[in-house]
PDB file of N, CA and C in Angstrom:
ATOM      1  N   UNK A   1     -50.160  49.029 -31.158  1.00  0.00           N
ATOM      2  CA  UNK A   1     -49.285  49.848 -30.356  1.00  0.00           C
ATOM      3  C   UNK A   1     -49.785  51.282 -30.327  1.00  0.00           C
ATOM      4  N   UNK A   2     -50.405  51.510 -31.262  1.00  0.00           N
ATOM      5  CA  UNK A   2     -50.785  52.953 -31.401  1.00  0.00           C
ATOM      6  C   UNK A   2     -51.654  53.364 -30.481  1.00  0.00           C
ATOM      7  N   UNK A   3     -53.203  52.568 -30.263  1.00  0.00           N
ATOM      8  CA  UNK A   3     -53.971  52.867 -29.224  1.00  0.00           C
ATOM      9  C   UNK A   3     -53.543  52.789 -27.737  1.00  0.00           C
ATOM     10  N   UNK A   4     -52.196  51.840 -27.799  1.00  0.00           N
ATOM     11  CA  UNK A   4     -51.478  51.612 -26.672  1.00  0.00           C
ATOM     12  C   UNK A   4     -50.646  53.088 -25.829  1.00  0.00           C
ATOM     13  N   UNK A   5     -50.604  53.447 -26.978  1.00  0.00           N
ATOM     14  CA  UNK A   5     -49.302  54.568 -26.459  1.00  0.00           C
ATOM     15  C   UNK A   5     -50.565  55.757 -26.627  1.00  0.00           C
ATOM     16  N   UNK A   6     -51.481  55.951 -27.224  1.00  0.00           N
ATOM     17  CA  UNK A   6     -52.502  56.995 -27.264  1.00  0.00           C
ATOM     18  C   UNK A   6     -53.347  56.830 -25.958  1.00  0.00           C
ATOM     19  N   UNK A   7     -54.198  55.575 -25.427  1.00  0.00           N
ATOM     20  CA  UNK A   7     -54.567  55.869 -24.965  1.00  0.00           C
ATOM     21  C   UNK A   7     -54.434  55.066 -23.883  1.00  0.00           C
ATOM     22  N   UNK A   8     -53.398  54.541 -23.094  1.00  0.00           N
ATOM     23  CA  UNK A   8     -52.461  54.290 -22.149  1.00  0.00           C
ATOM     24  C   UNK A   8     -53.510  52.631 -21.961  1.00  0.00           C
ATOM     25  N   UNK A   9     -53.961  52.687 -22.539  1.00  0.00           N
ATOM     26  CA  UNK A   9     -54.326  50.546 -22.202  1.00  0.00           C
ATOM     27  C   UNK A   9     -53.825  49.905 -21.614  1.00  0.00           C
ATOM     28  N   UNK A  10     -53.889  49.000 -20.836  1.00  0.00           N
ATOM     29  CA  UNK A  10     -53.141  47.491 -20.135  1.00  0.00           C
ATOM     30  C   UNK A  10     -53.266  46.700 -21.624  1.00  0.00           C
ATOM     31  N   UNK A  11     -54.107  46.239 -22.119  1.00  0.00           N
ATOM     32  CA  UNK A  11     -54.399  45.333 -22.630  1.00  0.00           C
ATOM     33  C   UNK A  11     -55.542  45.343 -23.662  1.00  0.00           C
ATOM     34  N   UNK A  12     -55.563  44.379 -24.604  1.00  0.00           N
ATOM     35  CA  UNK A  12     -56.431  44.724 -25.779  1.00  0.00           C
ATOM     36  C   UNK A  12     -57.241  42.878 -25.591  1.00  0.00           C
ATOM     37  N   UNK A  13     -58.312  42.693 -26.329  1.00  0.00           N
ATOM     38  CA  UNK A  13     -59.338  41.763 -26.372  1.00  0.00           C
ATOM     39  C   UNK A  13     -59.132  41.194 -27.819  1.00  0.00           C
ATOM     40  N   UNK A  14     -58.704  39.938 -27.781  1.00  0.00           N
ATOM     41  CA  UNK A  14     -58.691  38.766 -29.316  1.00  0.00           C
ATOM     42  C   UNK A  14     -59.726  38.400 -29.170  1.00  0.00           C
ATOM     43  N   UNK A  15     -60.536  37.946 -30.358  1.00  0.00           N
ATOM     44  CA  UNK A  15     -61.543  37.801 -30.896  1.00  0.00           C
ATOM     45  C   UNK A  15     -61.371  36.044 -30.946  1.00  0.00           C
ATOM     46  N   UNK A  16     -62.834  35.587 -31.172  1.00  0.00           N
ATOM     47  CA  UNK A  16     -62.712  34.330 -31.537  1.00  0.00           C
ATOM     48  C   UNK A  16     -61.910  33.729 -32.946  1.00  0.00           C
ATOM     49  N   UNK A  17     -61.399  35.019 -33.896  1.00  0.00           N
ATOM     50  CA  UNK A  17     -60.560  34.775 -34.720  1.00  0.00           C
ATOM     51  C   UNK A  17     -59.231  33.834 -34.651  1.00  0.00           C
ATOM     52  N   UNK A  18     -58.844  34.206 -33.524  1.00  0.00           N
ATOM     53  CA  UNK A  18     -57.734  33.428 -33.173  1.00  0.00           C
ATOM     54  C   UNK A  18     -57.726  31.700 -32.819  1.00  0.00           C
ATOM     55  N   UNK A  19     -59.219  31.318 -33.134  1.00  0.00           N
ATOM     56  CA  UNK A  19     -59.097  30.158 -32.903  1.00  0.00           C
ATOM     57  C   UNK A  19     -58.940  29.506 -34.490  1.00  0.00           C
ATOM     58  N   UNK A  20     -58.710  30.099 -35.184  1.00  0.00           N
ATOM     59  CA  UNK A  20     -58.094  29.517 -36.610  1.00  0.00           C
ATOM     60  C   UNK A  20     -56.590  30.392 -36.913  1.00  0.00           C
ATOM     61  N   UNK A  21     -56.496  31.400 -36.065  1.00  0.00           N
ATOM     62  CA  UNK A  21     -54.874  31.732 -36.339  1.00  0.00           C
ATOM     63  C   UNK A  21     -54.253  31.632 -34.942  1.00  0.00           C
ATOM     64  N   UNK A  22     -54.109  30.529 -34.302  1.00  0.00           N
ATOM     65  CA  UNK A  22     -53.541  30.348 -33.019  1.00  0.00           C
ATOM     66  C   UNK A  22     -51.964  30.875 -33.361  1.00  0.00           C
ATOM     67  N   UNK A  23     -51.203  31.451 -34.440  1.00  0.00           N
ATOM     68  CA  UNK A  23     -50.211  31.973 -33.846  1.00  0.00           C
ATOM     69  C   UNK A  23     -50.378  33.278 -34.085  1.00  0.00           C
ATOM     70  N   UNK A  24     -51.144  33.876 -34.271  1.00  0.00           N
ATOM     71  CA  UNK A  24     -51.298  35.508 -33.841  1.00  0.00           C
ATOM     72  C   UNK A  24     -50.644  35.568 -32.658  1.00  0.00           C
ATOM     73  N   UNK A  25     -51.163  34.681 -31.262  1.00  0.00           N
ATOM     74  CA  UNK A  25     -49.998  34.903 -29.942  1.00  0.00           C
ATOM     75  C   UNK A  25     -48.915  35.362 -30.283  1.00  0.00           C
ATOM     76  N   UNK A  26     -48.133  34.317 -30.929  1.00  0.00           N
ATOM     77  CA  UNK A  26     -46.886  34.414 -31.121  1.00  0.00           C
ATOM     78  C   UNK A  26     -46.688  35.921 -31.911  1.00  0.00           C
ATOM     79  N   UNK A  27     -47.030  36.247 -32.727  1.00  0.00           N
ATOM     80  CA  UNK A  27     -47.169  37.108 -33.562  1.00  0.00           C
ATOM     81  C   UNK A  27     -46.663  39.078 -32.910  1.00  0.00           C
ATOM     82  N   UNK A  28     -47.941  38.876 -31.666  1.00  0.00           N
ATOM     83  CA  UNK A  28     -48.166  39.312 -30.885  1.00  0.00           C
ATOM     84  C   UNK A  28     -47.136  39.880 -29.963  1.00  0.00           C
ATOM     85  N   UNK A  29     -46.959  38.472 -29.185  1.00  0.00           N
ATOM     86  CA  UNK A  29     -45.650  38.737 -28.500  1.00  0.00           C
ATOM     87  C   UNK A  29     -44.533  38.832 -29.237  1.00  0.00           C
ATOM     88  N   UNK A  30     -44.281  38.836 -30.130  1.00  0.00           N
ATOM     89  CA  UNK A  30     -42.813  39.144 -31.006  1.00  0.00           C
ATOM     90  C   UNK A  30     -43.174  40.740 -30.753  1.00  0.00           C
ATOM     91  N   UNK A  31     -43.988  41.432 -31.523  1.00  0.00           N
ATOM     92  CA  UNK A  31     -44.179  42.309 -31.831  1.00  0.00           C
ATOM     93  C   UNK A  31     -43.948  43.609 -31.162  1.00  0.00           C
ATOM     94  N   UNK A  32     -44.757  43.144 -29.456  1.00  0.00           N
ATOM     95  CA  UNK A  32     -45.104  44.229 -28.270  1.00  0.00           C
ATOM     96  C   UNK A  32     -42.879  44.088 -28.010  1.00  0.00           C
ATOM     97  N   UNK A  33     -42.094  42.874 -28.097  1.00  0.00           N
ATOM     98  CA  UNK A  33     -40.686  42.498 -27.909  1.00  0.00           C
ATOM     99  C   UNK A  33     -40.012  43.954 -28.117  1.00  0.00           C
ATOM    100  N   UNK A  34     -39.949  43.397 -30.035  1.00  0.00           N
ATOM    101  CA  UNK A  34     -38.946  43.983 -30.526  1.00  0.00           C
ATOM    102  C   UNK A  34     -40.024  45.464 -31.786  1.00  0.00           C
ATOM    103  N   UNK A  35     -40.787  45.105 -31.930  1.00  0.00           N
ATOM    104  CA  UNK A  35     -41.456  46.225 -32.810  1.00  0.00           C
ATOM    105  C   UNK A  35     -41.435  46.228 -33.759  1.00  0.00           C
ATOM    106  N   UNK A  36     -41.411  44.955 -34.525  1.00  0.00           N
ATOM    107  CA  UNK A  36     -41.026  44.621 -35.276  1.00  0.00           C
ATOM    108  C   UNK A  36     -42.144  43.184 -36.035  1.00  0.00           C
ATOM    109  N   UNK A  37     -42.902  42.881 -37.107  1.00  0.00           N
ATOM    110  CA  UNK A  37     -43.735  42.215 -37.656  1.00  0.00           C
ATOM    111  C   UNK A  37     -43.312  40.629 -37.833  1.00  0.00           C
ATOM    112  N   UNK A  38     -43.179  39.525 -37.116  1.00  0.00           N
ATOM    113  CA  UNK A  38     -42.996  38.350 -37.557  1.00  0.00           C
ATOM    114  C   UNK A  38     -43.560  38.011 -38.578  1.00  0.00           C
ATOM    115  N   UNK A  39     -42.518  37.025 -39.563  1.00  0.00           N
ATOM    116  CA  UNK A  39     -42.653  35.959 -41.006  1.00  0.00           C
ATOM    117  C   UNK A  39     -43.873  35.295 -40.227  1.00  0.00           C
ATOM    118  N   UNK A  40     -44.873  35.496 -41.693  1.00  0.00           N
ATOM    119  CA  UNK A  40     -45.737  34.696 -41.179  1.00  0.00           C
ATOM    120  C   UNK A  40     -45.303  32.987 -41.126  1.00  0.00           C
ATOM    121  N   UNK A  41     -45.779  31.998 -41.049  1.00  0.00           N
ATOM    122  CA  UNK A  41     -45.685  30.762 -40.771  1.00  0.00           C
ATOM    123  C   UNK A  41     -45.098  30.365 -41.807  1.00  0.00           C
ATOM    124  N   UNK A  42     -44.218  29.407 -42.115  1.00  0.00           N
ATOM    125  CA  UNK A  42     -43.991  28.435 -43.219  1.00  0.00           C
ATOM    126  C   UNK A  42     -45.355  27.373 -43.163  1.00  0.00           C
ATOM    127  N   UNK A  43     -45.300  26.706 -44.398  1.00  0.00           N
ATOM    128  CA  UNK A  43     -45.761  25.320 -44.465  1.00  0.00           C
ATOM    129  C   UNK A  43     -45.726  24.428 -43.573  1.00  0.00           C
ATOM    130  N   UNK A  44     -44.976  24.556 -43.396  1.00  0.00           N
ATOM    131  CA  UNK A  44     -43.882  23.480 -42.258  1.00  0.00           C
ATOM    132  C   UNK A  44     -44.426  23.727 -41.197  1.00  0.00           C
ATOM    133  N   UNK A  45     -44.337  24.983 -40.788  1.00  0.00           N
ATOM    134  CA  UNK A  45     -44.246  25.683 -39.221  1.00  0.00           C
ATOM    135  C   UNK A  45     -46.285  25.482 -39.418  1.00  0.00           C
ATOM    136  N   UNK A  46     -46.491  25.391 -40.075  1.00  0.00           N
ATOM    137  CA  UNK A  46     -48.042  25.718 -39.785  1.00  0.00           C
ATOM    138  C   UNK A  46     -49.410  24.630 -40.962  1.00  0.00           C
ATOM    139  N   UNK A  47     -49.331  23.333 -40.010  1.00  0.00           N
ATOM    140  CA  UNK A  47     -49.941  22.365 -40.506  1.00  0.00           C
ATOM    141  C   UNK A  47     -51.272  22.101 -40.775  1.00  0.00           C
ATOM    142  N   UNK A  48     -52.250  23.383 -39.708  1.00  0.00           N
ATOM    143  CA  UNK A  48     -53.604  23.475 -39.911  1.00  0.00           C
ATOM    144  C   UNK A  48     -54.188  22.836 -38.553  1.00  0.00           C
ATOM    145  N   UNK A  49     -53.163  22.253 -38.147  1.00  0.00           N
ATOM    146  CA  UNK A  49     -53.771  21.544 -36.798  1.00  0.00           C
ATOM    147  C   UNK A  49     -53.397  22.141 -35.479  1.00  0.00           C
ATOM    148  N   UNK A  50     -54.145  22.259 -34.585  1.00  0.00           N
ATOM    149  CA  UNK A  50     -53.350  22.581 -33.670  1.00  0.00           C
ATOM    150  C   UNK A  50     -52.501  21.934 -32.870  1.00  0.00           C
ATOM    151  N   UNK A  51     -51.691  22.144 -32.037  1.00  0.00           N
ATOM    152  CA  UNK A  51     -50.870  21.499 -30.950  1.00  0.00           C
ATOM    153  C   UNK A  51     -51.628  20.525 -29.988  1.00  0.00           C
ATOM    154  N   UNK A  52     -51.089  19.204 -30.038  1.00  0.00           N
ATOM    155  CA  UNK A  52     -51.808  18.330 -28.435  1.00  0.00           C
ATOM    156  C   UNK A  52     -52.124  19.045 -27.741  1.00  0.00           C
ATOM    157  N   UNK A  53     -51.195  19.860 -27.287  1.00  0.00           N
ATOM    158  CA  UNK A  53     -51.541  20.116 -25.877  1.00  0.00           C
ATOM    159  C   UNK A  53     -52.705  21.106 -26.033  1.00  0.00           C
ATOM    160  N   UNK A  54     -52.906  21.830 -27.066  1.00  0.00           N
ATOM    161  CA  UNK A  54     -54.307  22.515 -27.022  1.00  0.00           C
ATOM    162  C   UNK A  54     -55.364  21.496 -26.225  1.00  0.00           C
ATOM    163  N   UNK A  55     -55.494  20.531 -26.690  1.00  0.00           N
ATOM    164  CA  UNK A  55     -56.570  19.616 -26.494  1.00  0.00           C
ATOM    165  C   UNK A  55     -56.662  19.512 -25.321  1.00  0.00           C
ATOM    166  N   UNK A  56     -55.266  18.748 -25.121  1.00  0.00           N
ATOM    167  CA  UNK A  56     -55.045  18.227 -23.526  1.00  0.00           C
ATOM    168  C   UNK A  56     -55.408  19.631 -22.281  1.00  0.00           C
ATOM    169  N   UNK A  57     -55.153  20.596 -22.431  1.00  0.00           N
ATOM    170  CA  UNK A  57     -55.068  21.757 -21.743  1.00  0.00           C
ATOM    171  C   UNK A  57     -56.997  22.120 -21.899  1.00  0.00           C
ATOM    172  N   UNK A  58     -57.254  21.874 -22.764  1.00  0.00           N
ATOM    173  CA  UNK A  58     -58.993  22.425 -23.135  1.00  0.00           C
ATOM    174  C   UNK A  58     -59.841  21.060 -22.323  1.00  0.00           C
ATOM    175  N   UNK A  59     -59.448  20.275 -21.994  1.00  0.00           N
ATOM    176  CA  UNK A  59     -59.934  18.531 -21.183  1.00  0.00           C
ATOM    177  C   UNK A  59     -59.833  19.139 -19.907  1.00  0.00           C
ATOM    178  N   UNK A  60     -58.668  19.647 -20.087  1.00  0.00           N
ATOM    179  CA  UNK A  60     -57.670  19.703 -18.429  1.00  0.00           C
ATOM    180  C   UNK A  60     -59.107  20.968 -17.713  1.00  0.00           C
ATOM    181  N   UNK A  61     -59.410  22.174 -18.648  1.00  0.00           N
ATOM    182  CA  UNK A  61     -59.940  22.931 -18.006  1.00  0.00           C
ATOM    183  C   UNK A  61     -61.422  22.881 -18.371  1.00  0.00           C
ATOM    184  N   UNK A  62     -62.028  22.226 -19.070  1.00  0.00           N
ATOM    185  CA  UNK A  62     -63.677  22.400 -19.261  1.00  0.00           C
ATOM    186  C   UNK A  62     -64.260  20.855 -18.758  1.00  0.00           C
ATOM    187  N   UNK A  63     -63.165  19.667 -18.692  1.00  0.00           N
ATOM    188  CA  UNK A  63     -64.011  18.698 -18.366  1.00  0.00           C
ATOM    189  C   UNK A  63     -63.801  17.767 -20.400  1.00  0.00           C
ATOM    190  N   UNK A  64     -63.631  16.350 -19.910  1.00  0.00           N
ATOM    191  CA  UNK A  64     -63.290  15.592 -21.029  1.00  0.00           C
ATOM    192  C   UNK A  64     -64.600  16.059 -22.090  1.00  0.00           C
ATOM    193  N   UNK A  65     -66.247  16.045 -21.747  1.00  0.00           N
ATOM    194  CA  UNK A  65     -66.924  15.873 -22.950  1.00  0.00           C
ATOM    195  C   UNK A  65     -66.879  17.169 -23.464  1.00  0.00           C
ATOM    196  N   UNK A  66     -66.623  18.601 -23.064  1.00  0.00           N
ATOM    197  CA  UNK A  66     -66.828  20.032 -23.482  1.00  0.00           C
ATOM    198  C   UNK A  66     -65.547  20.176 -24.215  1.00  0.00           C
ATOM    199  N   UNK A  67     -64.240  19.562 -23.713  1.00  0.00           N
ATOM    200  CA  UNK A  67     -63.471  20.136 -24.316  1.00  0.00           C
ATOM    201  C   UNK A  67     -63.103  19.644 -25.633  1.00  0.00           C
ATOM    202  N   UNK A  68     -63.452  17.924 -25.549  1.00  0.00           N
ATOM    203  CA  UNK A  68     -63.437  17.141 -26.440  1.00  0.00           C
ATOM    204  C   UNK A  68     -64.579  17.838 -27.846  1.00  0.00           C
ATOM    205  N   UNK A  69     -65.776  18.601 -27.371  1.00  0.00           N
ATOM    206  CA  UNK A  69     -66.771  19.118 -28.346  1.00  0.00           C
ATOM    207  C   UNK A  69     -66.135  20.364 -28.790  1.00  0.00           C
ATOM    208  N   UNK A  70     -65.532  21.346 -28.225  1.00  0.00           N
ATOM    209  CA  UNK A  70     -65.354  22.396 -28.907  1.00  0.00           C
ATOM    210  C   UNK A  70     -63.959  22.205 -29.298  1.00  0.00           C
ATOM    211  N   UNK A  71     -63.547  21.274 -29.522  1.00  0.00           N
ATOM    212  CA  UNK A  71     -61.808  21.386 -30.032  1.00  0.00           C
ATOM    213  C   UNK A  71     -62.104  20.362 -31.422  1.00  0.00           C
ATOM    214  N   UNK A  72     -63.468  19.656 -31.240  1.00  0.00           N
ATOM    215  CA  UNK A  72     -63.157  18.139 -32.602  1.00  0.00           C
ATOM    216  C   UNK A  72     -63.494  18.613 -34.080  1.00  0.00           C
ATOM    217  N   UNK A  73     -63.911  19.743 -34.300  1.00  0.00           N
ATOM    218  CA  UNK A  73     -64.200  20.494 -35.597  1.00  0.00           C
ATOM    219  C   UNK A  73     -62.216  20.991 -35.983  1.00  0.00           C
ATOM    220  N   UNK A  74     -61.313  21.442 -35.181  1.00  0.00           N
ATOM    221  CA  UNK A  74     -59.829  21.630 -35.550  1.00  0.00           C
ATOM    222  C   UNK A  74     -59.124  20.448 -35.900  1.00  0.00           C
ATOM    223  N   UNK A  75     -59.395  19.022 -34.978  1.00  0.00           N
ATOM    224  CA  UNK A  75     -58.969  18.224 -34.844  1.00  0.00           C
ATOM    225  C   UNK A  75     -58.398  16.949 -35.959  1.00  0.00           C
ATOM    226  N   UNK A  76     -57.139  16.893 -36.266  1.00  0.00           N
ATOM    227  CA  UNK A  76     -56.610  16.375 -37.259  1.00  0.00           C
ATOM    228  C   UNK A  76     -56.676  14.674 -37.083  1.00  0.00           C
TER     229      UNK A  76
END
């Protein structure tokens, strides 16, 4: 928020980091909300795997063998 309000940005650039903390999003958007730091994940809330639909959505847009290759190293 700081560089936001300093130096008037649209928007900031995630790193390939986020492909092992896919809820930074969430994180994210809580944050820009209320201004405020979301609980990180429970146990529960955060299994190591990602969501189907990651997959299905990564098929949907690169094509079955690309998306199937860069998603099967997460893949539970």
């Amino acid at each position: 928020m700081n560089s936001r309000n300093r130096y008037g940005v649209d928007g900031v650039m995630i790193g390939r980091a986020a492909i092992g903390n896919p809820w930074v999003f969430n994180e994210i958007k809580y944050f820009m909300k209320t201004g405020e730091h979301l609980a990180p994940p429970t146990i529960d809330g955060e299994s190591g795997c990602p969501p189907k639909s990651t997959l299905i959505r990564s098929i949907e847009w690169k094509g079955e063998r690309l998306g199937i290759v860069e998603n099967e190293a997460s893949l539970c």
